[in-house]
C-alpha atoms as a PDB file:
ATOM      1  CA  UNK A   1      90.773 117.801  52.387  1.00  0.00           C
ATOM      2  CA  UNK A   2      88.608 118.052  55.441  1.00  0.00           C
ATOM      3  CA  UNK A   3      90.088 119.014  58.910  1.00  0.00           C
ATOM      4  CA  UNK A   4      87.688 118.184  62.123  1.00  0.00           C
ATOM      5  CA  UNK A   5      88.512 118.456  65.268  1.00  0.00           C
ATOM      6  CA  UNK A   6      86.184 115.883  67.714  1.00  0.00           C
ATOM      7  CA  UNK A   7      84.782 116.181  70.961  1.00  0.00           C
ATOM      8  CA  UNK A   8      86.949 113.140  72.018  1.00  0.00           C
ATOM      9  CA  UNK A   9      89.660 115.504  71.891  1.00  0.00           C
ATOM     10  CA  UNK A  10      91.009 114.019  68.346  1.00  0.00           C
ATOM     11  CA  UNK A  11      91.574 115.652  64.706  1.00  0.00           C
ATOM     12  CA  UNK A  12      89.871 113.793  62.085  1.00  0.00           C
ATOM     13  CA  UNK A  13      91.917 114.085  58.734  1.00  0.00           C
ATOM     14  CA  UNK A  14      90.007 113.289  55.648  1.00  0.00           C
ATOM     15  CA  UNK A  15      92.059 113.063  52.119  1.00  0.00           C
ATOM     16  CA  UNK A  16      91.414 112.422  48.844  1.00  0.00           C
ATOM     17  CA  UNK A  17      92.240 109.220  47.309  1.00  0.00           C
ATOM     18  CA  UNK A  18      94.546 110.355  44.507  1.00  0.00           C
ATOM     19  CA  UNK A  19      96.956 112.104  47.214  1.00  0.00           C
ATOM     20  CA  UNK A  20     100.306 109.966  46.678  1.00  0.00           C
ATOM     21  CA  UNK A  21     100.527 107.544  49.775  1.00  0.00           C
ATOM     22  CA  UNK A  22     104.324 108.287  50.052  1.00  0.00           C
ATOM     23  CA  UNK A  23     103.222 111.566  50.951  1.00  0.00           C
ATOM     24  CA  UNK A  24     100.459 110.350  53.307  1.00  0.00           C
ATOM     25  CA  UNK A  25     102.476 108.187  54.981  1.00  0.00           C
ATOM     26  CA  UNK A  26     105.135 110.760  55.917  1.00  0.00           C
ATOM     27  CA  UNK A  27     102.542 112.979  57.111  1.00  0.00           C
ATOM     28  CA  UNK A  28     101.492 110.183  59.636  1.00  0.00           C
ATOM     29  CA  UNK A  29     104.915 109.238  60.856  1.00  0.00           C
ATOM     30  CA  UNK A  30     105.405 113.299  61.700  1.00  0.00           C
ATOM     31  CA  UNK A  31     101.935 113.242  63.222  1.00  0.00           C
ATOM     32  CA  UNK A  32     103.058 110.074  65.659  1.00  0.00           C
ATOM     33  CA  UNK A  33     106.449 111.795  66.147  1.00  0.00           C
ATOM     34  CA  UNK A  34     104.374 115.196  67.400  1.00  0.00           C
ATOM     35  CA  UNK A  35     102.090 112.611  69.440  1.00  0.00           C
ATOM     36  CA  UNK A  36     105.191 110.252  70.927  1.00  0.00           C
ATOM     37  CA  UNK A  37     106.989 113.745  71.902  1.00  0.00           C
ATOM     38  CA  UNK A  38     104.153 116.316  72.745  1.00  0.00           C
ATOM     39  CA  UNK A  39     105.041 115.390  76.448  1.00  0.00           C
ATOM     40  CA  UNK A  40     108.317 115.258  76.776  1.00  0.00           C
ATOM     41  CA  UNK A  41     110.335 116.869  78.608  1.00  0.00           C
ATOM     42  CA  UNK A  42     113.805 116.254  76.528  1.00  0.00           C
ATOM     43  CA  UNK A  43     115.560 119.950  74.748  1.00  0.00           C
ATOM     44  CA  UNK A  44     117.082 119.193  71.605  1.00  0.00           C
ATOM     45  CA  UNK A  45     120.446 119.549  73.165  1.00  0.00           C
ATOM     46  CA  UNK A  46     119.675 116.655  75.251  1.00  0.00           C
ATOM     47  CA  UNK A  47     118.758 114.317  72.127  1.00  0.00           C
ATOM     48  CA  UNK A  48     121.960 115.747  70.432  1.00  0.00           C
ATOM     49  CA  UNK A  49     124.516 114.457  73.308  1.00  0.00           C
ATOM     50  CA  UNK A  50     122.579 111.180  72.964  1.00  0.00           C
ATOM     51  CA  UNK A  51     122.809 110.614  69.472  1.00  0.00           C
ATOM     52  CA  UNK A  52     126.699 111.480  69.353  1.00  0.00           C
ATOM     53  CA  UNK A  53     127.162 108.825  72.133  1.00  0.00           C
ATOM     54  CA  UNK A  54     125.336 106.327  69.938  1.00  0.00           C
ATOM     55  CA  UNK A  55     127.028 106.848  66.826  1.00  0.00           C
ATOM     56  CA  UNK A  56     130.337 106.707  68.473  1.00  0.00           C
ATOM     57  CA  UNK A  57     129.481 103.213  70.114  1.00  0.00           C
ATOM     58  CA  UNK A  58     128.265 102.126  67.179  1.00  0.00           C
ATOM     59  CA  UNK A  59     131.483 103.331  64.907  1.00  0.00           C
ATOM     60  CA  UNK A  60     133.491 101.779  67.885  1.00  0.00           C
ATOM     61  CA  UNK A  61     131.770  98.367  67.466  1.00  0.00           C
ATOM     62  CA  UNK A  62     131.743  97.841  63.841  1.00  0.00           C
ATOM     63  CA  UNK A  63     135.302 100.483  62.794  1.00  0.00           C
ATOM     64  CA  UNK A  64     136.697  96.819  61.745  1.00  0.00           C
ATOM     65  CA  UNK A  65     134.366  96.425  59.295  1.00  0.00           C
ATOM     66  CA  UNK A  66     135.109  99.427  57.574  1.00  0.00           C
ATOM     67  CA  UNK A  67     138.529  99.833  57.589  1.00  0.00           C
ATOM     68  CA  UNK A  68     140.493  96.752  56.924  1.00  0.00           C
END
């Protein structure tokens, strides 16, 4: 595995074929996750609040569903 870093401000990962692409393709969507979030703003309580308030919409909207 080779590791560069450019001058256009990039990392340049280089892998091995044979690496499993499961693997790989984990390792991407964390590095687009680090990219989508390196400028935000948002603490972890913050995403927290949201994510209860979705999941309780959501179990509001389809409860009937579920329990007949």
């Amino acid at each position: 595995m080779l590791v560069e870093r450019t001058t256009n401000n990039e990392i340049v990962i280089t892998i091995s074929s044979s690496v499993d692409s499961f693997g790989v393709q984990r390792l991407i969507d964390y590095a687009k996750y680090l990219e989508a979030t390196s400028q935000s703003k948002a603490k972890q309580a913050d995403a927290d609040v949201l994510a209860e308030e979705v999941n309780a919409s959501w179990w509001e909207n389809n409860r009937s569903r579920f329990l007949k």
